[in-house]
Protein backbone atom coordinates (compact mmCIF):
# COMPACT_ATOMS: atom_id res chain seq x y z
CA UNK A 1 0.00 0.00 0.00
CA UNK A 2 1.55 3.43 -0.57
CA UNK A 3 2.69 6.24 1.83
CA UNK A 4 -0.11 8.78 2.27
CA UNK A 5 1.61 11.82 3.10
CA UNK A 6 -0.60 15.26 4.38
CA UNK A 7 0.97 18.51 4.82
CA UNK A 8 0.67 20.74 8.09
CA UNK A 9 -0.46 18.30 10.39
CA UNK A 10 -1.45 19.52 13.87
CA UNK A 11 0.69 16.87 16.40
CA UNK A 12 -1.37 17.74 19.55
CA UNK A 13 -3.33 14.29 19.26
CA UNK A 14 0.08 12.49 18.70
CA UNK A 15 2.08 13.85 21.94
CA UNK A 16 1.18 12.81 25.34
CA UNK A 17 1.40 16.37 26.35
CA UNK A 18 -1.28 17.68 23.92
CA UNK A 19 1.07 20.31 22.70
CA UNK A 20 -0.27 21.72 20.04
CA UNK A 21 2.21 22.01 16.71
CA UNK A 22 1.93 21.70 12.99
CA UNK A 23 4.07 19.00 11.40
CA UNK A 24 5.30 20.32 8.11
CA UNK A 25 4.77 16.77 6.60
CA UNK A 26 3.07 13.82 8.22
CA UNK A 27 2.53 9.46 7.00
CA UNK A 28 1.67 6.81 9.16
CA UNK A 29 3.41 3.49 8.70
CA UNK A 30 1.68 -0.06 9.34
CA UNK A 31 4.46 -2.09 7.28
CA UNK A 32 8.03 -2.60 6.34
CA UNK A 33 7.83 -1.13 2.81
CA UNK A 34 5.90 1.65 3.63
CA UNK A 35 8.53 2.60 6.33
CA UNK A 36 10.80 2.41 3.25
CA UNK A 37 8.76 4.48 1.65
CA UNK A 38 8.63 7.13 4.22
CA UNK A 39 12.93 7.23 4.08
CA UNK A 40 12.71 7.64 0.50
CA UNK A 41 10.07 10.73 0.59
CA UNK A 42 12.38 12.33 3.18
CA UNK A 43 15.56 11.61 0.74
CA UNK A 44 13.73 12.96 -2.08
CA UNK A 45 12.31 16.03 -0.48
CA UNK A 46 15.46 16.93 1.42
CA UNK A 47 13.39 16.60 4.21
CA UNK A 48 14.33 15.38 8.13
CA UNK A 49 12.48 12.26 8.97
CA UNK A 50 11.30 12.32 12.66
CA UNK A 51 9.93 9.17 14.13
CA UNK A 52 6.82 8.74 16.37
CA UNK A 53 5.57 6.00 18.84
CA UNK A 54 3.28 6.97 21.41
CA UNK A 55 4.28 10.60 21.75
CA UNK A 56 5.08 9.87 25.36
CA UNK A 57 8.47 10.44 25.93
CA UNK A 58 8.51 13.64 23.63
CA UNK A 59 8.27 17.32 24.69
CA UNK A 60 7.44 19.37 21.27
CA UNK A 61 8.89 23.03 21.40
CA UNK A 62 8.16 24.46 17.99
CA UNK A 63 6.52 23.69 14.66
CA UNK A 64 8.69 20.54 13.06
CA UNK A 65 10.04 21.22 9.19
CA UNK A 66 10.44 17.68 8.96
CA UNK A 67 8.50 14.49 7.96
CA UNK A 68 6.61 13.19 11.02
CA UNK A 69 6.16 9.63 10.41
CA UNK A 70 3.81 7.47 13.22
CA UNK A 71 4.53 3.91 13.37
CA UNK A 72 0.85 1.95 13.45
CA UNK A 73 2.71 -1.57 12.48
CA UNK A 74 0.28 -4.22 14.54
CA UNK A 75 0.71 -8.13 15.39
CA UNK A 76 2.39 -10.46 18.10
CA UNK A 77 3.26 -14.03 17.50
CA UNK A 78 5.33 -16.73 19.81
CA UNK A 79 8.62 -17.38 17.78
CA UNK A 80 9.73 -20.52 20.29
CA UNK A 81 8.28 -21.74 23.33
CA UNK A 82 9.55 -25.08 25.19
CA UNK A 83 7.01 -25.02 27.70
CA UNK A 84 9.10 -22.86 30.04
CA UNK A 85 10.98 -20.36 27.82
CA UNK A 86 8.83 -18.40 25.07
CA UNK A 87 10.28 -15.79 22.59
CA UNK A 88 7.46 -13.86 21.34
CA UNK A 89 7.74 -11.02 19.25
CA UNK A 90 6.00 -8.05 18.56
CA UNK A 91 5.24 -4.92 15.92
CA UNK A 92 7.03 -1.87 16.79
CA UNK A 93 3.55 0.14 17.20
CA UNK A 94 2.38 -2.22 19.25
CA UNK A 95 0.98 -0.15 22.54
CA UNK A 96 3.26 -1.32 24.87
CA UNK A 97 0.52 -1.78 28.15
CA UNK A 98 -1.74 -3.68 26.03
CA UNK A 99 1.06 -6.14 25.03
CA UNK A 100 2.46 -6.61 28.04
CA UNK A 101 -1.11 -7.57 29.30
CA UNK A 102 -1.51 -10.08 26.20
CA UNK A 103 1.92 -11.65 27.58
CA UNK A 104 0.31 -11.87 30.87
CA UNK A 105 -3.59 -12.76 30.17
CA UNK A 106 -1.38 -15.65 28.01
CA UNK A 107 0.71 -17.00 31.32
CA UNK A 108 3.88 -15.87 30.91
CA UNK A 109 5.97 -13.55 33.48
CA UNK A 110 8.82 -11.12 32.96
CA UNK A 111 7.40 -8.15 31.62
CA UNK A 112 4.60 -7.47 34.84
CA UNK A 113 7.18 -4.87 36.32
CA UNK A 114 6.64 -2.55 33.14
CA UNK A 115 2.97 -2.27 33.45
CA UNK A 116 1.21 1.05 32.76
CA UNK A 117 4.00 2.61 30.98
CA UNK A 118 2.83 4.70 28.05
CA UNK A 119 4.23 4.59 24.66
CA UNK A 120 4.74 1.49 21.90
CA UNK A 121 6.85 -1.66 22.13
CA UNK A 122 9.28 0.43 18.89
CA UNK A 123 9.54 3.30 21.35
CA UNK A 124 10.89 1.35 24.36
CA UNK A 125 14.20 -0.09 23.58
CA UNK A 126 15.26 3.58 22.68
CA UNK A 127 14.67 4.31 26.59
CA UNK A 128 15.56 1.16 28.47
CA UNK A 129 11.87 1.83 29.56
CA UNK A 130 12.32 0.84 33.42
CA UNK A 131 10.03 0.79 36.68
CA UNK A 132 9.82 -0.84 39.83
CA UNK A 133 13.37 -2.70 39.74
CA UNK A 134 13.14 -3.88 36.15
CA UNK A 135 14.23 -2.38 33.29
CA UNK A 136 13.43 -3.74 29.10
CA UNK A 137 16.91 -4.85 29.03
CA UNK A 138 16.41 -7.59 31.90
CA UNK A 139 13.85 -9.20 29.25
CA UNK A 140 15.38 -8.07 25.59
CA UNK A 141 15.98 -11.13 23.62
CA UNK A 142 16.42 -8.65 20.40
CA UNK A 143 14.60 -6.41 17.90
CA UNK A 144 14.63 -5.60 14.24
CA UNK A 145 15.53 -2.31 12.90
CA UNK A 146 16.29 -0.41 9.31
CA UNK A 147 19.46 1.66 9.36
CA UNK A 148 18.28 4.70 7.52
CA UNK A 149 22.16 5.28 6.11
CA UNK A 150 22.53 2.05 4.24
CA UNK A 151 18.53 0.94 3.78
CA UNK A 152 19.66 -2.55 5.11
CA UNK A 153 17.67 -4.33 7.87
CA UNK A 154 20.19 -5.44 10.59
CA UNK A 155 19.05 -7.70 13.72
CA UNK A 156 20.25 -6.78 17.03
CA UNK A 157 21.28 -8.80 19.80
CA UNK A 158 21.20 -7.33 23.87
CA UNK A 159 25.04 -6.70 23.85
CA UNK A 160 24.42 -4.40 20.67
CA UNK A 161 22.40 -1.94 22.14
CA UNK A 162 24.19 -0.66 24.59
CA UNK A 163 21.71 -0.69 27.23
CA UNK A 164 22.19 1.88 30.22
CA UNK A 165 19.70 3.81 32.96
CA UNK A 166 17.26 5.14 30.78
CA UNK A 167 19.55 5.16 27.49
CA UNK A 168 20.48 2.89 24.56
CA UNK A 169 22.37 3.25 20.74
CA UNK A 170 19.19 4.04 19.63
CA UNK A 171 18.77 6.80 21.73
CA UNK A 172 22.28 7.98 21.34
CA UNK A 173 22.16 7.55 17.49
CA UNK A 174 18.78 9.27 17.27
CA UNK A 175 17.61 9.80 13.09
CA UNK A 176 19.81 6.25 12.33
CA UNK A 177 17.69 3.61 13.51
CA UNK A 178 13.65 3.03 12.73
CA UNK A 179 12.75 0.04 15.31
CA UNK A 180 10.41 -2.34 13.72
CA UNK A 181 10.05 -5.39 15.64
CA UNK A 182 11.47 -6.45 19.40
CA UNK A 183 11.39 -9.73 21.15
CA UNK A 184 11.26 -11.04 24.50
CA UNK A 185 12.52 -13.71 26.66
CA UNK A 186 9.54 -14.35 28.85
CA UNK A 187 9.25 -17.49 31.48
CA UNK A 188 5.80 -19.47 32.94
CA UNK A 189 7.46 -19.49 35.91
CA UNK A 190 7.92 -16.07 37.61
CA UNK A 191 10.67 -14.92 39.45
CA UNK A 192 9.14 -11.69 40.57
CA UNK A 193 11.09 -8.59 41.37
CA UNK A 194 9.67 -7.06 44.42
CA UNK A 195 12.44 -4.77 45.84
CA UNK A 196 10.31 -1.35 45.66
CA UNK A 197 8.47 -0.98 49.00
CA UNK A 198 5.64 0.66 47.60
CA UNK A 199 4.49 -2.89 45.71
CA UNK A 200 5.14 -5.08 48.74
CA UNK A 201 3.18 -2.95 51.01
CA UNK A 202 0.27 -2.89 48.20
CA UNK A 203 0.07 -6.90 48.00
CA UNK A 204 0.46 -6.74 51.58
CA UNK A 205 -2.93 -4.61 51.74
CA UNK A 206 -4.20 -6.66 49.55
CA UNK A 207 -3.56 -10.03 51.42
CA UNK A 208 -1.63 -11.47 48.61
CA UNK A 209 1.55 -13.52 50.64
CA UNK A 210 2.32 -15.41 47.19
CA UNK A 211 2.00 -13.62 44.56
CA UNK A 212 1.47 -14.17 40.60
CA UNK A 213 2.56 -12.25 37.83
CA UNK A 214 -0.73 -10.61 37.44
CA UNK A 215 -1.38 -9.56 40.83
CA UNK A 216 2.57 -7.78 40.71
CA UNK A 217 1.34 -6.06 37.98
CA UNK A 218 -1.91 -5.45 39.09
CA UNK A 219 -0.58 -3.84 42.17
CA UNK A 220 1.75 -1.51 40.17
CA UNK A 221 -0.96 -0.62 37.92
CA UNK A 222 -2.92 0.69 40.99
CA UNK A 223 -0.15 2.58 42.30
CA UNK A 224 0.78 3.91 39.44
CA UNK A 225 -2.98 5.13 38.59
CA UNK A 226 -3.08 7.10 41.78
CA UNK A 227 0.28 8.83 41.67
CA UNK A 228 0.45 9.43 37.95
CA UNK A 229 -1.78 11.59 35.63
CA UNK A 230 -3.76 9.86 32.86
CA UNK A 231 -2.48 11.84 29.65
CA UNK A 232 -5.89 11.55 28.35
CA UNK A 233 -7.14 13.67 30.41
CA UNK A 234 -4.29 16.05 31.79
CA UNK A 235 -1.09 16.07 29.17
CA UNK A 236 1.57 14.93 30.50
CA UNK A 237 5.00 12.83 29.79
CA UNK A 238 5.09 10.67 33.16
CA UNK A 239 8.88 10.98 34.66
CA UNK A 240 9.94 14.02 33.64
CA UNK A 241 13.51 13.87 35.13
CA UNK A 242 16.08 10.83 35.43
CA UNK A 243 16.95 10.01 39.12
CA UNK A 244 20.63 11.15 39.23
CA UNK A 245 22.93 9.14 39.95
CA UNK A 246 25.35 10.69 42.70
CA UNK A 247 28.83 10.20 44.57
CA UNK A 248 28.64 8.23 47.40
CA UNK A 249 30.21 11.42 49.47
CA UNK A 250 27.16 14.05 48.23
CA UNK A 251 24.92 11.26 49.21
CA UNK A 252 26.53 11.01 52.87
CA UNK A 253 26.01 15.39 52.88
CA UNK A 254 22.88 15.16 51.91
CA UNK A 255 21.26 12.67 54.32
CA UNK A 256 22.99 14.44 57.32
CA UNK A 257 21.19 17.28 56.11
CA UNK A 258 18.19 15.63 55.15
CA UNK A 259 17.54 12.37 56.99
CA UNK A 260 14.49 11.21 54.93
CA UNK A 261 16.23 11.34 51.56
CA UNK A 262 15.03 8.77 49.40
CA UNK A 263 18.72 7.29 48.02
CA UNK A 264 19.46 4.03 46.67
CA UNK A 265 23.10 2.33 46.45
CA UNK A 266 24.31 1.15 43.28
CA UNK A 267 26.96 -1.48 42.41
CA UNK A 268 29.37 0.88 40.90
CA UNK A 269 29.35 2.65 44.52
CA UNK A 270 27.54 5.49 43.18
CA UNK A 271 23.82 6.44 44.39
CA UNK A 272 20.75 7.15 42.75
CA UNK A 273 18.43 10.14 44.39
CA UNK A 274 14.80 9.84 43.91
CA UNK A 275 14.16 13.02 41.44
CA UNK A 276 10.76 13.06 43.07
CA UNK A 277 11.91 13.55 46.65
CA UNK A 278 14.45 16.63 45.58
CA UNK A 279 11.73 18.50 43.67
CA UNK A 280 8.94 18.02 46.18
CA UNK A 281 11.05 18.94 49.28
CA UNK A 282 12.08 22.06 46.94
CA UNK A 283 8.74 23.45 47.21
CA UNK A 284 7.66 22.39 43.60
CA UNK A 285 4.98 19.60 44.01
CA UNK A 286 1.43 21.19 42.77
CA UNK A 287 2.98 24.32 41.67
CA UNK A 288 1.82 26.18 38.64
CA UNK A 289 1.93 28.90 36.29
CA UNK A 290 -0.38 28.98 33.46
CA UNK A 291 -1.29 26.09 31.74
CA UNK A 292 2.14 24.75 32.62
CA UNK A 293 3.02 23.10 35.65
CA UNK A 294 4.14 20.54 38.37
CA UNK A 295 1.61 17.45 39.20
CA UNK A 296 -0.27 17.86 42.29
CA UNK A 297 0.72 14.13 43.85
CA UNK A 298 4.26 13.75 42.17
CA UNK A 299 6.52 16.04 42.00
CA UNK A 300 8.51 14.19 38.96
CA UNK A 301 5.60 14.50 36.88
CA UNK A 302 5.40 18.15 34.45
CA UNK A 303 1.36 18.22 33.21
CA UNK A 304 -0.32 20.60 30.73
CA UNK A 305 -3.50 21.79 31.97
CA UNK A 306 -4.41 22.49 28.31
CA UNK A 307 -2.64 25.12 26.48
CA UNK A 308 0.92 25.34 27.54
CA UNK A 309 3.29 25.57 25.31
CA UNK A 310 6.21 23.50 25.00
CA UNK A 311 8.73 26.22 25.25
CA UNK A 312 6.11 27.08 28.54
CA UNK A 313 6.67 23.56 29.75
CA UNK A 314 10.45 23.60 29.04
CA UNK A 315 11.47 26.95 30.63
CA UNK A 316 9.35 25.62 34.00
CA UNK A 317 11.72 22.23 33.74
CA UNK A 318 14.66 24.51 33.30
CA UNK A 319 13.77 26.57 36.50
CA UNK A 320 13.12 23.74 38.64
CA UNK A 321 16.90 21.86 37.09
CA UNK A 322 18.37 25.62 38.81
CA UNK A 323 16.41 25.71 41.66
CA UNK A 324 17.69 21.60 42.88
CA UNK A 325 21.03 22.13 41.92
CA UNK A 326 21.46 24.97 43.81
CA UNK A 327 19.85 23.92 46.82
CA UNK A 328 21.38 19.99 46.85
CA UNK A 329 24.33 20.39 43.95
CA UNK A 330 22.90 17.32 42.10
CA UNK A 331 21.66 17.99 38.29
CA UNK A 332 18.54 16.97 37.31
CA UNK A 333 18.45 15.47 33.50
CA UNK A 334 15.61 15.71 31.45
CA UNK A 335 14.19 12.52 30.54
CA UNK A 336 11.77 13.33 27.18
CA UNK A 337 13.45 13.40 24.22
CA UNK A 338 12.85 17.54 23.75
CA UNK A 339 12.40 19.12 20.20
């Protein structure tokens, strides 16, 4: 089927901030060839090519001269399964919650963790998409993806992305790589990942001593839906910063001067802050000016309450970034890939 391209396409429904901006070109993609396609308009026209998901992870700043192009691609299907191990496989414009409750609803653990994240299966390897003590990469069994420079498909293995906290090659080599299709090394037998207070104390209120997959993910679901925004109806990104990773000595400072800081070691000896704690005990949480501003229940979260802009949006992030590193010397680092 060929490309349909339209010109000056508002992206407001396409970004999970409902910023409102006119794409100067804009396809949709449901195959392979028309993907192809897509590259070869933008080759022809002179034209960037920018890629869309979910529209999740992306903070829109200005109009975008370039070819917008939304991956709808659609289908999961179980490559291998020995009765224990499965490999299944799915479309890069898969919604990822959706899937990962297919993999569940279907008996098979791994991705339960990952629940309630917004965006599409393509979208998440560029991430390392990570909650509650798991991150994609603890599950990656590979992906497909066209390199834009040489047209070729090339199949990549977990020691090719690169994986790191929220990062990946794809992420780093942003414009090279259009994701396609990802895989998944899922079990029948779970070996849950309950580290996070939050979800032990939930199954605990609950009553849940042994828990399945689905109740884990149940349970994350529900605290997720109370301490994060829906973006349907108040636009919003999720997790706008990274939790920054630390010295050990700041961390040390910081707790003498602030005994209820939310830190977690790390292997490397280095510590990771909780973003969340360091802008609410800033004064941020709930704050707002305009349309733009800081989530009422979590502090990590930026919303639109309906026409901010994203430069609005961006120059609040930017404040609060001053504000925290002046008060605790720790940087805050934007997680949404901003345009």
């Amino acid at each position: 089927m060929k490309l349909a391209v339209r010109s000056n396409v508002s992206l407001q429904p396409f970004n999970s901030f409902g910023v409102d901006v006119l794409a100067q070109r804009f396809a949709e993609a449901g195959t392979d060839d028309q993907v192809r396609q897509a590259v070869a308009y933008a080759n022809d026209q002179q034209l960037p090519l920018l890629v869309l998901g979910g529209g999740s992870n992306l903070l829109l700043t200005r109009n975008v001269e370039a070819l917008v192009l939304r991956i709808t691609s659609r289908g999961v299907r179980i490559l291998q399964d020995d009765g224990e191990r499965v490999l299944i496989e799915a479309q890069a414009g898969e919604p990822w919650h959706p899937f990962v409750q297919t993999t569940l609803n279907q008996g098979f653990a791994g991705l339960e963790n990952l629940s309630l994240i917004p965006g599409t299966v393509g979208a998440a390897p560029m991430q390392n998409i990570g909650a509650y003590g798991v991150e994609l990469k603890d599950v990656f069994a590979g992906l497909t993806a066209l390199d834009r420079h040489s047209g070729e498909l090339r199949e990549f293995a977990l020691a090719d992305c690169d994986f790191a906290y929220r990062d990946s090659l794809f992420k780093r080599e942003a414009g090279r790589w259009i994701i396609l299709r990802v895989r998944f090394a899922l079990t029948r037998t779970a070996e849950l990942h309950l580290d996070y207070g939050p979800v032990r104390q939930r199954l605990a209120e609950q009553g849940i001593a042994t828990p399945t997959a689905v109740d884990v993910s149940e349970a994350i679901c529900s605290i997720r839906r109370e301490k994060l925004p829906d973006p349907t109806q108040l636009g919003n990104a999720g997790s706008f910063f990274k939790n920054p990773l630390v010295p050990a000595k700041l961390a040390q400072r910081l707790r003498a001067a602030y005994p209820d800081l939310v830190a977690y070691p790390q292997a490397n000896g280095q510590v990771k802050l909780a973003a969340g704690w360091l802008i609410e005990r800033a004064g941020w949480k709930g704050y707002r000016e305009g349309d733009a501003g800081v989530h009422r229940l979590q502090a990590l979260v930026l919303v639109n309450y309906g026409g901010a802009s994203g430069l609005e949006l961006l120059a609040l992030a930017q404040r609060i970034q001053a504000d925290i590193a002046e008060r605790f010397a720790v940087s805050l680092e934007i997680e949404p890939n901003v345009l």
